[in-house]
N, C-alpha and C. Protein backbone atom coordinates (compact mmCIF):
# COMPACT_ATOMS: atom_id res chain seq x y z
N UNK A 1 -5.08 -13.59 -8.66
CA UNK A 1 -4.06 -12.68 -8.16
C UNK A 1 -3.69 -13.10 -6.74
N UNK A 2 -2.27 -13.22 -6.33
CA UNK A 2 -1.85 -13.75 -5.13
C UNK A 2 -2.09 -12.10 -4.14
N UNK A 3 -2.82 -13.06 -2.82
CA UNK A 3 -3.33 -11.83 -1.96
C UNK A 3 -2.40 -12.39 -0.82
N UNK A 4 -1.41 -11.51 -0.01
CA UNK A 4 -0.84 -11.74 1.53
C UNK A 4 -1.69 -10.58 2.24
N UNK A 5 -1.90 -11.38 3.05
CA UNK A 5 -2.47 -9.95 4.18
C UNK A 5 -1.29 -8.91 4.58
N UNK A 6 -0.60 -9.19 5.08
CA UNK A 6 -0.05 -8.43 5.55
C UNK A 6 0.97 -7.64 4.41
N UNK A 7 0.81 -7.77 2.84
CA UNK A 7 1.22 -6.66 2.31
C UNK A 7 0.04 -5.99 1.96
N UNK A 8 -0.77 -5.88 2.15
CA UNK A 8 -2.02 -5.05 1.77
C UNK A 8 -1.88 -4.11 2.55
N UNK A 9 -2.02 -4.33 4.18
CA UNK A 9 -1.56 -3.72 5.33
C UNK A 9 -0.46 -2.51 4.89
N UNK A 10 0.39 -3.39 4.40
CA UNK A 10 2.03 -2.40 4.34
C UNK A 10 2.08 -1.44 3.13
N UNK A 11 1.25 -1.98 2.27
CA UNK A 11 1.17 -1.51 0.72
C UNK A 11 0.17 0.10 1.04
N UNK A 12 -0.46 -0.26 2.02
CA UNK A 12 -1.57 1.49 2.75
C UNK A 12 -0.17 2.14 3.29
N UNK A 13 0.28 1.53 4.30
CA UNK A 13 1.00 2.33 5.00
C UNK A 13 2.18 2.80 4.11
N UNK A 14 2.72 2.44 2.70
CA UNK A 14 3.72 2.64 1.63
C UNK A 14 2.90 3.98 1.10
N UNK A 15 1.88 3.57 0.57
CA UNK A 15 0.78 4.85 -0.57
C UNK A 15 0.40 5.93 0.45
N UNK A 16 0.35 5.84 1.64
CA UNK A 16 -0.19 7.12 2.34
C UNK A 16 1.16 7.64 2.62
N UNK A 17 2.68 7.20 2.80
CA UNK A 17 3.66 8.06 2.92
C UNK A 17 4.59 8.66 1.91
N UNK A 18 4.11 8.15 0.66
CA UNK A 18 4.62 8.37 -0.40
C UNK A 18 3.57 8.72 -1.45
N UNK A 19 2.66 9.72 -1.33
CA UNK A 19 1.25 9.34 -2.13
C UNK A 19 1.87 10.45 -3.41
N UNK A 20 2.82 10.29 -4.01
CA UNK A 20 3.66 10.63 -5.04
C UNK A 20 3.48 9.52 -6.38
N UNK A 21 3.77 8.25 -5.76
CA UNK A 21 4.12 7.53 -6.52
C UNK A 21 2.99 6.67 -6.66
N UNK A 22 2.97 6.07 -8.13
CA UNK A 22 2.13 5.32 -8.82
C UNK A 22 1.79 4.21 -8.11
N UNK A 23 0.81 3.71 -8.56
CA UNK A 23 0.36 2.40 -7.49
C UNK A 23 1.04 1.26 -7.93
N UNK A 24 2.07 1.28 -9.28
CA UNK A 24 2.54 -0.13 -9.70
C UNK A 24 3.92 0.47 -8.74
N UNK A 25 4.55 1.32 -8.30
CA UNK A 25 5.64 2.00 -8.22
C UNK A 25 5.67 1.74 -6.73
N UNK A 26 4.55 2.32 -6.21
CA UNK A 26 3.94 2.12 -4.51
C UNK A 26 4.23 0.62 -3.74
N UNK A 27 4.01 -0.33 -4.90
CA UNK A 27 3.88 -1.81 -5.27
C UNK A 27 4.92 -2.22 -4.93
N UNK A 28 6.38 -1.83 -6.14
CA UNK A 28 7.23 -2.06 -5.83
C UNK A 28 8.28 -2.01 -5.26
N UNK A 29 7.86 -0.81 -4.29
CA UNK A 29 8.57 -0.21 -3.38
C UNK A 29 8.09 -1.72 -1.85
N UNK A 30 6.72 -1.25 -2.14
CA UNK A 30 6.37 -2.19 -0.79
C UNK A 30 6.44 -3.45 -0.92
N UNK A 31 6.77 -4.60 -1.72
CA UNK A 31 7.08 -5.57 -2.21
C UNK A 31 8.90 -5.66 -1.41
N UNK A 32 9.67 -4.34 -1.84
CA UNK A 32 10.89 -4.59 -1.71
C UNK A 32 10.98 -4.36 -0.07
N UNK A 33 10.42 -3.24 0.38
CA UNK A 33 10.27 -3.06 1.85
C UNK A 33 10.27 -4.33 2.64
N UNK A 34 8.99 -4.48 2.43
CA UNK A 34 8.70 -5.97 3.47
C UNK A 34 9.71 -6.75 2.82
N UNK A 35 9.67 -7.32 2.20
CA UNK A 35 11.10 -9.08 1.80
C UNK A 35 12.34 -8.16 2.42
N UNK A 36 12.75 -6.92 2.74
CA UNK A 36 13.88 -6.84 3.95
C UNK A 36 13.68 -6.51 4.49
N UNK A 37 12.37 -6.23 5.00
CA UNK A 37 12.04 -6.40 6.53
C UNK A 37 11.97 -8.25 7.29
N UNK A 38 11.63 -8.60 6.58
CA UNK A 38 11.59 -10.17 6.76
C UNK A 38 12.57 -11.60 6.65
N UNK A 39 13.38 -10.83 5.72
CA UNK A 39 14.76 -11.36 5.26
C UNK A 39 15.67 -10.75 6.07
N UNK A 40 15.50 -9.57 6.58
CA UNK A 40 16.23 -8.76 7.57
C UNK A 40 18.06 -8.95 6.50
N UNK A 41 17.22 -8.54 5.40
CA UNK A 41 18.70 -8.12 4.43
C UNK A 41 18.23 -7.44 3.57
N UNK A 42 18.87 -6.61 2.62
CA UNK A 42 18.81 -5.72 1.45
C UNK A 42 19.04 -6.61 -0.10
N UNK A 43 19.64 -7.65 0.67
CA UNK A 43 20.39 -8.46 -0.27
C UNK A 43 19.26 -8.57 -1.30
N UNK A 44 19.58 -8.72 -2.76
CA UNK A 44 18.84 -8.82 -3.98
C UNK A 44 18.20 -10.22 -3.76
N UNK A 45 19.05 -11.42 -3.68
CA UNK A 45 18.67 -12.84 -3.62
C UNK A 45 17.80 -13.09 -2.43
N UNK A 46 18.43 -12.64 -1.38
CA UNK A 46 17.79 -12.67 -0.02
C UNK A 46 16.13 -12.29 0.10
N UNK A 47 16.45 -11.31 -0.45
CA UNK A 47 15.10 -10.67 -0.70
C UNK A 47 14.15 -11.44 -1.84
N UNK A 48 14.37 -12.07 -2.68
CA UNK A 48 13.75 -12.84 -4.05
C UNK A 48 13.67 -14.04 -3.32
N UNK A 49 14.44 -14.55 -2.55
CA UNK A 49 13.79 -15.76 -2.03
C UNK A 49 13.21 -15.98 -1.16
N UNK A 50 13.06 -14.75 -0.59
CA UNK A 50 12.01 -15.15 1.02
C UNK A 50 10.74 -14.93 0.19
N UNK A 51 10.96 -14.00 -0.66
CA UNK A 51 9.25 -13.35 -1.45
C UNK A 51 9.02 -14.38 -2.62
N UNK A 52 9.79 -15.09 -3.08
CA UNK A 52 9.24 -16.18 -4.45
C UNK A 52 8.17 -17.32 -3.72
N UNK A 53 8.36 -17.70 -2.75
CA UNK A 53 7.03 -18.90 -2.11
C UNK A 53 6.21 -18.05 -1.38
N UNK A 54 6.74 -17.04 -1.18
CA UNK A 54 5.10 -15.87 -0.56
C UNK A 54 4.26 -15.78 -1.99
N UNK A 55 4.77 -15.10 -3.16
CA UNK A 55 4.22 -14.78 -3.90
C UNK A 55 3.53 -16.17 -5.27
N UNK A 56 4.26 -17.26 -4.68
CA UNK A 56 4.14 -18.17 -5.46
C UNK A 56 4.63 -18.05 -6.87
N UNK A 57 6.09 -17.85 -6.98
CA UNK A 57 6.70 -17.38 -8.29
C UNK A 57 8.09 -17.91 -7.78
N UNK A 58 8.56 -18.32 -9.10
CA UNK A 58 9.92 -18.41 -9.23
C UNK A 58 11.24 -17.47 -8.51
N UNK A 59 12.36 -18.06 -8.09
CA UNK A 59 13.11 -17.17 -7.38
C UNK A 59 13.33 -16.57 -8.58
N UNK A 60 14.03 -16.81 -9.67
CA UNK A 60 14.46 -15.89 -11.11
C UNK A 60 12.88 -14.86 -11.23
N UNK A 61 11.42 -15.36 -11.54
CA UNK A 61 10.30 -14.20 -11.88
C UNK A 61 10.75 -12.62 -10.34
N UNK A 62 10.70 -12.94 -9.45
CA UNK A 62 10.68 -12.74 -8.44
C UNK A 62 11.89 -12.01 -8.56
N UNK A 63 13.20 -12.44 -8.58
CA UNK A 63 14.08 -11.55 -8.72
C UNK A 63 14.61 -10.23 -9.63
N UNK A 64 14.20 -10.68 -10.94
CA UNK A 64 13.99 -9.59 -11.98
C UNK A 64 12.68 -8.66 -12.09
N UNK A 65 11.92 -9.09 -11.44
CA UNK A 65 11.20 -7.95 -11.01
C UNK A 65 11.31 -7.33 -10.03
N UNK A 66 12.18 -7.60 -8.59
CA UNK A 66 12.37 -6.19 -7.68
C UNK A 66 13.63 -5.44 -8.58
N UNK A 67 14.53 -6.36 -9.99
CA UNK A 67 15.72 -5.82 -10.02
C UNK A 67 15.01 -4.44 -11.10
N UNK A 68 13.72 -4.61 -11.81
CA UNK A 68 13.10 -3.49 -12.64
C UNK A 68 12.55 -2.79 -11.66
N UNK A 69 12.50 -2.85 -10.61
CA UNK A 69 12.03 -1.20 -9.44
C UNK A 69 13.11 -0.62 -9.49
N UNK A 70 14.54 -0.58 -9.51
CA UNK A 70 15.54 0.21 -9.58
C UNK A 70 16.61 0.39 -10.86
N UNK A 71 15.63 -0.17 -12.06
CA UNK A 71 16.43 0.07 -13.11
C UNK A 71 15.60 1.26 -14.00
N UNK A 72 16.62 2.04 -14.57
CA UNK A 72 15.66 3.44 -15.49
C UNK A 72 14.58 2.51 -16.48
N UNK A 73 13.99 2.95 -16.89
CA UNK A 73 13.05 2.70 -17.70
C UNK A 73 12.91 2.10 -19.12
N UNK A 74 14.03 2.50 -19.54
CA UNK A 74 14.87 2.39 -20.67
C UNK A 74 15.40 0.83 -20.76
N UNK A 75 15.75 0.62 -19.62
CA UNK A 75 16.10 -0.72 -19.53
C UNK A 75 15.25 -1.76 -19.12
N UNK A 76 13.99 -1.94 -19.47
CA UNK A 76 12.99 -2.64 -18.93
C UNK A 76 12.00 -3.06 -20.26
N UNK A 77 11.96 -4.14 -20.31
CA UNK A 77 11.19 -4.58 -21.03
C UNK A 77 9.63 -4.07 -21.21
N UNK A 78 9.06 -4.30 -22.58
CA UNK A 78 8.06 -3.81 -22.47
C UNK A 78 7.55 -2.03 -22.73
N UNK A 79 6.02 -1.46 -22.73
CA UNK A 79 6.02 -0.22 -23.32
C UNK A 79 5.46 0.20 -21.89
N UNK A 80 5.47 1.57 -21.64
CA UNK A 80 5.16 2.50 -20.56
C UNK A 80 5.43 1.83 -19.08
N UNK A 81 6.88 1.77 -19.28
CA UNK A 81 7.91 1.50 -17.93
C UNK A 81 7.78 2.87 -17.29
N UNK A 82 7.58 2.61 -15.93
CA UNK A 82 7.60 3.77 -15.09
C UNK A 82 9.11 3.59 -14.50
N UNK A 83 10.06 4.87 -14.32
CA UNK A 83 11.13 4.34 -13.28
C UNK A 83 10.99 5.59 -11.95
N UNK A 84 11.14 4.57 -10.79
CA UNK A 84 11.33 5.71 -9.80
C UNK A 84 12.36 6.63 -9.76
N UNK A 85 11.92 7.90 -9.40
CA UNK A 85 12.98 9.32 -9.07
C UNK A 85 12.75 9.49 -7.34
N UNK A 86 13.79 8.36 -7.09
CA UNK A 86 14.08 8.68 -5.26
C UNK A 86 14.13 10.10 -4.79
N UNK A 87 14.43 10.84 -5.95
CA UNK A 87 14.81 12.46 -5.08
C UNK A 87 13.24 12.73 -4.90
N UNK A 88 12.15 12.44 -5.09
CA UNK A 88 10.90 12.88 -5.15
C UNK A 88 10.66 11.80 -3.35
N UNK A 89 11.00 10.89 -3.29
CA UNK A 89 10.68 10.11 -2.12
C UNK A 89 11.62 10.54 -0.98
N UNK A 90 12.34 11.14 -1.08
CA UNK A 90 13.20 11.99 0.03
C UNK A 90 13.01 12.44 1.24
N UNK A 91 12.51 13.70 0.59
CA UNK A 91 11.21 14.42 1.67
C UNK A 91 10.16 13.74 2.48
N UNK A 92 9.39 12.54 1.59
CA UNK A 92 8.54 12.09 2.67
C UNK A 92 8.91 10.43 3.13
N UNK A 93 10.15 10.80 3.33
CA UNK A 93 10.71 9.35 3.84
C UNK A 93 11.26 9.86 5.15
N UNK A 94 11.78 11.02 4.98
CA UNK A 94 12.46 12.06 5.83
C UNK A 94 11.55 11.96 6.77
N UNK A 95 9.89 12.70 6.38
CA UNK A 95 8.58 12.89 7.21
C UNK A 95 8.05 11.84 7.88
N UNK A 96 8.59 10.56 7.06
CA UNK A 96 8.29 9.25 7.77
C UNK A 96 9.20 8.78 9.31
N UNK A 97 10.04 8.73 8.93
CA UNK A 97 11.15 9.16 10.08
C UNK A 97 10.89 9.68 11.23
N UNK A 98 10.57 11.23 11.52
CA UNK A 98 10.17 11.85 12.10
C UNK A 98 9.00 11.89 12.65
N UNK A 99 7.98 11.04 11.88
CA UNK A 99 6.85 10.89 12.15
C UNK A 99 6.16 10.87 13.81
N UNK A 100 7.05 9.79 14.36
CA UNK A 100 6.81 8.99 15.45
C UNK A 100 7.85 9.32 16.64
N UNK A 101 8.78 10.60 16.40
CA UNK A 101 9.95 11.02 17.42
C UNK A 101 9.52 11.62 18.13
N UNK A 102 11.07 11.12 19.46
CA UNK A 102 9.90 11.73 20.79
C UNK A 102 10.93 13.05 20.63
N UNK A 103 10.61 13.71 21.72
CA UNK A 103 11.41 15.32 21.45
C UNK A 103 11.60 16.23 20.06
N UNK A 104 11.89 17.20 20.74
CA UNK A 104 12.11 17.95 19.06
C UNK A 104 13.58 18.38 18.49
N UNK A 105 14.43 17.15 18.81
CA UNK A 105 15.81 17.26 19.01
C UNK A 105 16.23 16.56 17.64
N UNK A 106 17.01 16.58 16.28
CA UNK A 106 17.31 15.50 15.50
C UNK A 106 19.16 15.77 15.41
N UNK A 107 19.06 14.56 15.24
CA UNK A 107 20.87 14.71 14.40
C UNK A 107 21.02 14.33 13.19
N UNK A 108 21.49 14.97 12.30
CA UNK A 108 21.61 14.52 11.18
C UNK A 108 23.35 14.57 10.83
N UNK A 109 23.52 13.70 10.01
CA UNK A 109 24.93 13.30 9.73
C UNK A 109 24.96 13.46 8.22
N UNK A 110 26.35 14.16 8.20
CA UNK A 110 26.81 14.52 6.38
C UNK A 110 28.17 13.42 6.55
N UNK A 111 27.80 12.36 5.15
CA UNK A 111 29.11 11.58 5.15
C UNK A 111 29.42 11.53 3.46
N UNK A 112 30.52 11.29 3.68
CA UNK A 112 31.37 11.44 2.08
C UNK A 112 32.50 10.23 2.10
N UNK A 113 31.46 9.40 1.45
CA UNK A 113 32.18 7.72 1.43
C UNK A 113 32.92 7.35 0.29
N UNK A 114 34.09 7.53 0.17
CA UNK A 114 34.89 6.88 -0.76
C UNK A 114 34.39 5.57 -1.50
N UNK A 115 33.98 4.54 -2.59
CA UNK A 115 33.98 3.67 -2.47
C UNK A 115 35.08 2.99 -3.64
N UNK A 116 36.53 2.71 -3.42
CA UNK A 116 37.26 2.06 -4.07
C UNK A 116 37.55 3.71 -4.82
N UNK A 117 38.33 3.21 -6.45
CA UNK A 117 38.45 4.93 -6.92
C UNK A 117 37.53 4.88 -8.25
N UNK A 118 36.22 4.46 -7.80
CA UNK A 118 35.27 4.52 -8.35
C UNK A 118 34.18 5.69 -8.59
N UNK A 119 33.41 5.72 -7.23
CA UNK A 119 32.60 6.87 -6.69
C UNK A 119 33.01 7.25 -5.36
N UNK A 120 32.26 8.54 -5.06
CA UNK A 120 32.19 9.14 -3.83
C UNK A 120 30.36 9.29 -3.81
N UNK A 121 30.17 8.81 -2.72
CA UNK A 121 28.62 8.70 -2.22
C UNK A 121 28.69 10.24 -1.06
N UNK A 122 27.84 10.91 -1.53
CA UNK A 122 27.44 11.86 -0.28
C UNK A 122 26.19 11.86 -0.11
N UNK A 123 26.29 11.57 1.45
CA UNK A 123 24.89 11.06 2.26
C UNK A 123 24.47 11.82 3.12
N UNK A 124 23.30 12.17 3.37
CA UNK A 124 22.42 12.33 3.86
C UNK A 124 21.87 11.47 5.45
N UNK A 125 21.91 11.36 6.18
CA UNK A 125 21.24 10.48 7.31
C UNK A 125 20.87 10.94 8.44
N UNK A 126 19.68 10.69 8.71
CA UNK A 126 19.15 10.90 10.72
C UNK A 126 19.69 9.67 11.17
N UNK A 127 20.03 10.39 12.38
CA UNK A 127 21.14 9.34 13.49
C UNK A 127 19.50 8.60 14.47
N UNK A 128 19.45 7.81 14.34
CA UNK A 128 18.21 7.28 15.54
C UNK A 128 18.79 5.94 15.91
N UNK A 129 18.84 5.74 17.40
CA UNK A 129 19.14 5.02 18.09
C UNK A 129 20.55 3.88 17.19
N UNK A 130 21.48 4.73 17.40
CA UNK A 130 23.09 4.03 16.96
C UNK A 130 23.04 3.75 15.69
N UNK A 131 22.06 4.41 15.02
CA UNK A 131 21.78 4.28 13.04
C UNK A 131 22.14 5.29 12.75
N UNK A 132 22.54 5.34 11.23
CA UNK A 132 22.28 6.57 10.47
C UNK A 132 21.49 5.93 9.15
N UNK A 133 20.37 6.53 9.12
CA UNK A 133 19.22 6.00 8.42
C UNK A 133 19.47 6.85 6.93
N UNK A 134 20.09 6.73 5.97
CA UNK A 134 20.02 7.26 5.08
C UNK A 134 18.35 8.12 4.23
N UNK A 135 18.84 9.35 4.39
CA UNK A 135 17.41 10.36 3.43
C UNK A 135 17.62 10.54 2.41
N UNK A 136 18.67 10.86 1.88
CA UNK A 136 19.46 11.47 0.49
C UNK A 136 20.91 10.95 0.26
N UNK A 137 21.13 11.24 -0.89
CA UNK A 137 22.87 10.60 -1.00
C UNK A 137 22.75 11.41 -2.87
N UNK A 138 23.80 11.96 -3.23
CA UNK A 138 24.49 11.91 -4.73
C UNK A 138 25.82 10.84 -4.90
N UNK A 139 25.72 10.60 -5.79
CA UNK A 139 27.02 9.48 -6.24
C UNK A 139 27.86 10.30 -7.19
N UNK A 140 28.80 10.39 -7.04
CA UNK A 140 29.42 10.98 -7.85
C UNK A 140 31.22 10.44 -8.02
N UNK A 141 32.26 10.79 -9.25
CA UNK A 141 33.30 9.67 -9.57
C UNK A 141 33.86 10.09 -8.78
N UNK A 142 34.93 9.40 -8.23
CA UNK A 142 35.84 9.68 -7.63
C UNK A 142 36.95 10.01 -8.16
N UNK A 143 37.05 10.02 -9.64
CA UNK A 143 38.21 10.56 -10.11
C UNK A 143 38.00 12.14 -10.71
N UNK A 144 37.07 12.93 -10.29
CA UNK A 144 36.75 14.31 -10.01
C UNK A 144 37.29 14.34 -8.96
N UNK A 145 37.81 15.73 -8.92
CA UNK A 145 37.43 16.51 -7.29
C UNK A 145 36.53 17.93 -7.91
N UNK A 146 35.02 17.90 -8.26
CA UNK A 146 34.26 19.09 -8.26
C UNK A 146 34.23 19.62 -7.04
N UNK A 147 33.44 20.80 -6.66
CA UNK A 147 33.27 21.16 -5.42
C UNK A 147 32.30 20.85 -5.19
N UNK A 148 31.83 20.16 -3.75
CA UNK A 148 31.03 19.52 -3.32
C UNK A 148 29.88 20.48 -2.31
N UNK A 149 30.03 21.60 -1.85
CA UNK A 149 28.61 22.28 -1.85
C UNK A 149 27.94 22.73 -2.56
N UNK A 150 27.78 22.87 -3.77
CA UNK A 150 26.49 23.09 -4.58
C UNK A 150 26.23 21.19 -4.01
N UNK A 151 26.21 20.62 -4.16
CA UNK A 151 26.13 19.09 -4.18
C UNK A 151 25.20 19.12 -3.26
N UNK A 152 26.46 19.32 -1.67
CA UNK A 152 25.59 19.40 -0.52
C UNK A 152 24.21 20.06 -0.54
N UNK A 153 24.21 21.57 -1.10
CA UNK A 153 22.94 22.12 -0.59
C UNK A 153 22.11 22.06 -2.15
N UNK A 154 21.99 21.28 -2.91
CA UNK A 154 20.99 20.23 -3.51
C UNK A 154 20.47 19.85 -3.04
N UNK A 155 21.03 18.71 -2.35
CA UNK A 155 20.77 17.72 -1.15
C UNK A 155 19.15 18.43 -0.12
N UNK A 156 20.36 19.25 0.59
CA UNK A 156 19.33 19.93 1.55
C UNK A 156 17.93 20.91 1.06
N UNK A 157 17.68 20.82 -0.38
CA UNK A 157 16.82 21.93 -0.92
C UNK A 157 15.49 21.01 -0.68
N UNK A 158 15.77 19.66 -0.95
CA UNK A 158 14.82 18.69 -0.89
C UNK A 158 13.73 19.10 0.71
N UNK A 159 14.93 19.23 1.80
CA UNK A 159 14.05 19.57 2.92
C UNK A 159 13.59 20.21 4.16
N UNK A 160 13.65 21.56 2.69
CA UNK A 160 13.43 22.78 3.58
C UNK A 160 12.17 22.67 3.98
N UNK A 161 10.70 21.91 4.05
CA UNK A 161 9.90 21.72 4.85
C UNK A 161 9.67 21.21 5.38
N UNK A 162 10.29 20.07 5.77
CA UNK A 162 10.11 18.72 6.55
C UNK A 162 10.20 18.57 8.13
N UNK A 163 11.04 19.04 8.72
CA UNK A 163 11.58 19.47 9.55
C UNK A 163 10.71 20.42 10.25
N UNK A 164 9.95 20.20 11.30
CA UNK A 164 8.82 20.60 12.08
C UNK A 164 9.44 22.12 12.86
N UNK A 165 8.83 23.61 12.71
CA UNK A 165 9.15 25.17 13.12
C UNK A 165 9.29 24.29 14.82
N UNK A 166 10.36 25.15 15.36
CA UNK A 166 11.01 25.01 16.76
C UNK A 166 11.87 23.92 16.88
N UNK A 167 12.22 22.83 16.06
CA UNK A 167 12.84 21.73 16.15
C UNK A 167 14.45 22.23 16.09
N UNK A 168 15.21 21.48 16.90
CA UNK A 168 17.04 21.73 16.85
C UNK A 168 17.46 20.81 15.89
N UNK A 169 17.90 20.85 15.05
CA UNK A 169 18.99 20.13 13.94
C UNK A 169 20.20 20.24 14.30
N UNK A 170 20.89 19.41 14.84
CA UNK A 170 22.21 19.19 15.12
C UNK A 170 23.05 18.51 13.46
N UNK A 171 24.41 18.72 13.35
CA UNK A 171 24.51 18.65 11.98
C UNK A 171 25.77 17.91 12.46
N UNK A 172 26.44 17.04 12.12
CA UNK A 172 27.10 16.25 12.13
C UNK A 172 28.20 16.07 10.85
N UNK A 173 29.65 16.17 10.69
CA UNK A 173 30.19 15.54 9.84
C UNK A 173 31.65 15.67 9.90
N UNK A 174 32.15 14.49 9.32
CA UNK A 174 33.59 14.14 9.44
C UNK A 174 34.74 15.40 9.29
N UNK A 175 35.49 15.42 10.52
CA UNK A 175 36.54 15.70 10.28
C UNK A 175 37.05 16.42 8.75
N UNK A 176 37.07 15.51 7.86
CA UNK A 176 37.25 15.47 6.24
C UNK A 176 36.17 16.15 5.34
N UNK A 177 35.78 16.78 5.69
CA UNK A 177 34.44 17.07 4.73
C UNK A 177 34.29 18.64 4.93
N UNK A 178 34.82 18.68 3.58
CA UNK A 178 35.15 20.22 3.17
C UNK A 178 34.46 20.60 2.01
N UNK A 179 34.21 21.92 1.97
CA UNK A 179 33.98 22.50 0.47
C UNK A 179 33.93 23.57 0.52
N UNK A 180 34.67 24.24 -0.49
CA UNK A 180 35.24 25.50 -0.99
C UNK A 180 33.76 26.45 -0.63
């Protein structure tokens, strides 16, 4: 079995902030983490090729397996496919975030991204230092117009505990972002 030190390291610090998820799941979360932390891209390839000579595997083995961490289950070869449910990693990604902030001040930003007349993404994000770090997001078509607060406060049900008693939440959002 191929051992890196330093995902063992990252693979603790993945399972203690997410201790939700399965250890093959934990795996492939922290597998995908580090190769864009290191690749300093998200990119699918980017990411499969910095990690195929770490892991000593093919860029193709390597690539179809971070592409089965984000495919349902259904679509994965093989019997007792686990697929991740991000809405369960929300909350303590959120807690991760926050973890290490100085003051008890946050901003959070509501955005509603068109993409082409495909979908509409509504996001979720803490603003930290000139980011907006995505927590949550629904996708939804863009050739609806449903009403979009039940949507929104979905969203927010995820983290009604997260968010430390005395802390200010500043709330942030476009101009454009309405709901009945």
């Amino acid at each position: 079995m191929f051992r890196y030190p330093e995902f063992s390291s990252w693979m603790a610090t993945v399972s203690k902030h997410f201790p939700g998820l399965s250890k093959p799941l934990a795996a492939g979360l922290a597998w995908w983490s580090l190769g864009m932390m290191l690749a300093r891209s998200c990119a699918l390839s980017a990411v499969a090729g910095l990690l195929a000579p770490l892991r000593g595997q093919s860029f193709h083995t390597v690539r179809e397996r971070l592409r089965d961490r984000y495919r349902e289950a259904s679509a994965k070869a093989g019997t007792h496919r686990a697929e991740l449910d991000v809405t369960g990693c929300w909350a303590p990604w959120w807690a991760w975030v926050l973890e290490g902030w100085s003051g008890q001040q946050v901003a959070i930003a509501l955005d509603a991204t068109t993409l082409g007349q495909r979908f509409v993404a509504l996001v979720i994000s803490v603003l930290y230092r000139g980011c907006a770090v995505p927590v949550a997001w629904k996708i939804l078509p863009a050739t609806e117009k449903p009403p979009w607060q039940p949507e929104w406060l979905a969203l927010w049900k995820h983290f009604s505990q997260v968010v430390p008693p005395g802390w200010t939440v500043m709330v942030l959002a476009d101009r454009d972002l309405h709901a009945k």
